[in-house]
C-alpha atoms as a PDB file:
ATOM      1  CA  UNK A   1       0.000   0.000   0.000  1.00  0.00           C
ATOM      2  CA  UNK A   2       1.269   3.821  -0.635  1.00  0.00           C
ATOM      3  CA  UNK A   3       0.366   6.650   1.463  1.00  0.00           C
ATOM      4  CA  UNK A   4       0.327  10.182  -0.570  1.00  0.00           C
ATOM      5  CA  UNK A   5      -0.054  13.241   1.239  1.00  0.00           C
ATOM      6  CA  UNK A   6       0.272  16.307  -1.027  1.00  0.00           C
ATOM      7  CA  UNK A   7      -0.133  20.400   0.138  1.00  0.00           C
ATOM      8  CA  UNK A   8       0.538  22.650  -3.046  1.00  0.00           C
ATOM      9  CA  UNK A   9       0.126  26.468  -3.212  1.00  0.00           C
ATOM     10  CA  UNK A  10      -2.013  26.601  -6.217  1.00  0.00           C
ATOM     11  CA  UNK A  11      -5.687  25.216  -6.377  1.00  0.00           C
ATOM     12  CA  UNK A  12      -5.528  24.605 -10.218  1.00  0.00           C
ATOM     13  CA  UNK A  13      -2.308  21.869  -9.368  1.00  0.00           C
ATOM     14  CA  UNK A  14      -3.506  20.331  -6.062  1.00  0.00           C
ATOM     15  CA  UNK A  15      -7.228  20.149  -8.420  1.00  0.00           C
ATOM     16  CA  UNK A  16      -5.134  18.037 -10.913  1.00  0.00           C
ATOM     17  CA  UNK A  17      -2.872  16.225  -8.852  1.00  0.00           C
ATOM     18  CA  UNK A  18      -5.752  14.849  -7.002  1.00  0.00           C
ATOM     19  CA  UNK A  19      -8.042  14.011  -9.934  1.00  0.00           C
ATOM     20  CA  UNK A  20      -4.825  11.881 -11.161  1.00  0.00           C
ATOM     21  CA  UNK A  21      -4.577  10.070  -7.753  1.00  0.00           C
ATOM     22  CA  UNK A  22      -8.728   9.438  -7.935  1.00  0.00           C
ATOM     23  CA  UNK A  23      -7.533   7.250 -10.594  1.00  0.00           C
ATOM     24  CA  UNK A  24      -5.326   5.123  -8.447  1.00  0.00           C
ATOM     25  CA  UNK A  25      -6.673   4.801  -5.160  1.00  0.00           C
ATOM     26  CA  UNK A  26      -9.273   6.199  -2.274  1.00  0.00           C
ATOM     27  CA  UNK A  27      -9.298   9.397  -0.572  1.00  0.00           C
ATOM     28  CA  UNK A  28      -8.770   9.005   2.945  1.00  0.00           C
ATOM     29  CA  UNK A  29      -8.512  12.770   3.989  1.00  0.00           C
ATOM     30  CA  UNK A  30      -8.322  16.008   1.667  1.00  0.00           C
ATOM     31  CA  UNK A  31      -4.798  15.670   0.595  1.00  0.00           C
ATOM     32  CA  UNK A  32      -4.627  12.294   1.612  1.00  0.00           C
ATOM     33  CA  UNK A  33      -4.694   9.216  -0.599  1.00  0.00           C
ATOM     34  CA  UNK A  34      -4.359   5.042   0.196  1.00  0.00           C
ATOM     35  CA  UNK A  35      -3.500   3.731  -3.402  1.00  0.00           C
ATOM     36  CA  UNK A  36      -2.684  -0.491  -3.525  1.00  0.00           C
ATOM     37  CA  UNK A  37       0.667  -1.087  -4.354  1.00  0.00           C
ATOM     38  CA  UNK A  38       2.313  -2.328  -7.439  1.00  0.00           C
ATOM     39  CA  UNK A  39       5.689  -1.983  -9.128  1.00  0.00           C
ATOM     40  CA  UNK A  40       3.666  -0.047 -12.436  1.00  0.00           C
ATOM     41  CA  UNK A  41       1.622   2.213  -9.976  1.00  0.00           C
ATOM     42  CA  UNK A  42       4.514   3.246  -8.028  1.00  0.00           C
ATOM     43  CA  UNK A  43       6.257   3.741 -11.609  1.00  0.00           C
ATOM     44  CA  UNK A  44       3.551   5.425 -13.132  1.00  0.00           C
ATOM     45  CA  UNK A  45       2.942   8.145 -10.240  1.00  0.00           C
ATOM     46  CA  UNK A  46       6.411   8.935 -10.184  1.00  0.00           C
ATOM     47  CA  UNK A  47       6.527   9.471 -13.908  1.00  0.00           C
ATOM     48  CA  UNK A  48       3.380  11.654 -13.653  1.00  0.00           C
ATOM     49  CA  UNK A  49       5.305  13.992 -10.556  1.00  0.00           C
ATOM     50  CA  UNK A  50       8.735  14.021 -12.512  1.00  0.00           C
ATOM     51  CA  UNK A  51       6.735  15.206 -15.765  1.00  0.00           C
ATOM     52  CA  UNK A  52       4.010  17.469 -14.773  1.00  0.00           C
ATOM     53  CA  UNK A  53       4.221  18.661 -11.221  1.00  0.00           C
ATOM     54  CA  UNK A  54       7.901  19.034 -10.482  1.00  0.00           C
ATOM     55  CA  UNK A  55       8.845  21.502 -12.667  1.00  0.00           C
ATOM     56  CA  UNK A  56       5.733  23.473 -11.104  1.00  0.00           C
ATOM     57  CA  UNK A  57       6.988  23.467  -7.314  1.00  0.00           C
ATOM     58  CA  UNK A  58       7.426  26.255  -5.362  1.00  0.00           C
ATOM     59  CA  UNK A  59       8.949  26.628  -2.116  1.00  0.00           C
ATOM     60  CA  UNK A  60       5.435  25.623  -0.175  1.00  0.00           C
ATOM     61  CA  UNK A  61       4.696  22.367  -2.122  1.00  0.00           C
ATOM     62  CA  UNK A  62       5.395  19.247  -0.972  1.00  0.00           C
ATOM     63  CA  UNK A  63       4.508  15.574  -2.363  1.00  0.00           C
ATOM     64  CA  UNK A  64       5.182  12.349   0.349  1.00  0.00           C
ATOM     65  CA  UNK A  65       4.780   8.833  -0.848  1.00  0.00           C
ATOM     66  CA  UNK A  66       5.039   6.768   2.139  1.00  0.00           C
ATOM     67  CA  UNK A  67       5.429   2.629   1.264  1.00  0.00           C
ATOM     68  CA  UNK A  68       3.516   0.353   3.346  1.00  0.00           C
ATOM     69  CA  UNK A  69       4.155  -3.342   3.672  1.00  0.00           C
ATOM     70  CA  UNK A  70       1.668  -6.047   4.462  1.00  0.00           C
ATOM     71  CA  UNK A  71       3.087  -6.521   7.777  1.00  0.00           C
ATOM     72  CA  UNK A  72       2.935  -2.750   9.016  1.00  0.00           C
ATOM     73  CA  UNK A  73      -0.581  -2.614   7.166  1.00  0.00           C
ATOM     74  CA  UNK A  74      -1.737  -5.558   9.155  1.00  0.00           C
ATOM     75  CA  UNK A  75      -0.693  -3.134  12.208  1.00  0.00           C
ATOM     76  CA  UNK A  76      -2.969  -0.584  11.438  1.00  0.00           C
ATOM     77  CA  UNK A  77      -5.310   0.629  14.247  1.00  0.00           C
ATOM     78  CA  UNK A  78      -8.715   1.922  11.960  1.00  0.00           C
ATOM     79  CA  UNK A  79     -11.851   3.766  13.794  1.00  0.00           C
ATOM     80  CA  UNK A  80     -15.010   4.781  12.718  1.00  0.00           C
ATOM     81  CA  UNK A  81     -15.400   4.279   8.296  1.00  0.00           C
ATOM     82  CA  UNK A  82     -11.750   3.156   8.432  1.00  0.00           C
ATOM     83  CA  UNK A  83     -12.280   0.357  10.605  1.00  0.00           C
ATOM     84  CA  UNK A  84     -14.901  -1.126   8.219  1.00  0.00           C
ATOM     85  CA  UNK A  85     -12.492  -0.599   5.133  1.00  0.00           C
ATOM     86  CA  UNK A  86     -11.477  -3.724   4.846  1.00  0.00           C
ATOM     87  CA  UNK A  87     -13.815  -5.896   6.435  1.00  0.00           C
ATOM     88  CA  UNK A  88     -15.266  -8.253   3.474  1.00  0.00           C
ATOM     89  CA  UNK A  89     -19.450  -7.460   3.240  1.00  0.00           C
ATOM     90  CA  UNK A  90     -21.312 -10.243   2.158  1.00  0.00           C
ATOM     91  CA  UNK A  91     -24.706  -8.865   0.994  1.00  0.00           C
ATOM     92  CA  UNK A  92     -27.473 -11.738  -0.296  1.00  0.00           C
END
């Protein structure tokens, strides 16, 4: 799993950059996205930051991409719509 937490000074970028991460995961906060983890997804949102946002960044934007593994995931401590996040629903 990837945690990306993003803050940038204009609303036009931090509109973009977070209709781009839409694509790839779940909003979990405003500037804060869970997106699953694969080698191509990881590849493909760096390309997308090296291309298009970096040359944008001023001194007050920031982009952190925080790599989870299964074993610190498992670790998680979830409350309220978090906790039920991955709970499997069986509806019949």
């Amino acid at each position: 799993m990837l945690l990306v937490s993003y803050d940038f000074e204009s609303n036009r970028t931090r509109s973009r950059f977070s209709r781009f991460l839409e694509k790839h995961g779940r909003r979990i906060q405003y500037s804060v996205f869970e997106i699953r983890n694969s080698d191509r997804v990881l590849h493909n949102l760096l390309d997308e930051i090296e291309l298009k946002y970096r040359k944008q960044f001023t001194g007050a934007d920031s982009i952190l991409i925080f790599q989870i593994c299964e074993g610190c995931k498992k670790k998680a401590i979830r409350y309220g719509y978090a906790e039920n996040e991955e709970k499997e629903i069986v509806v019949f």
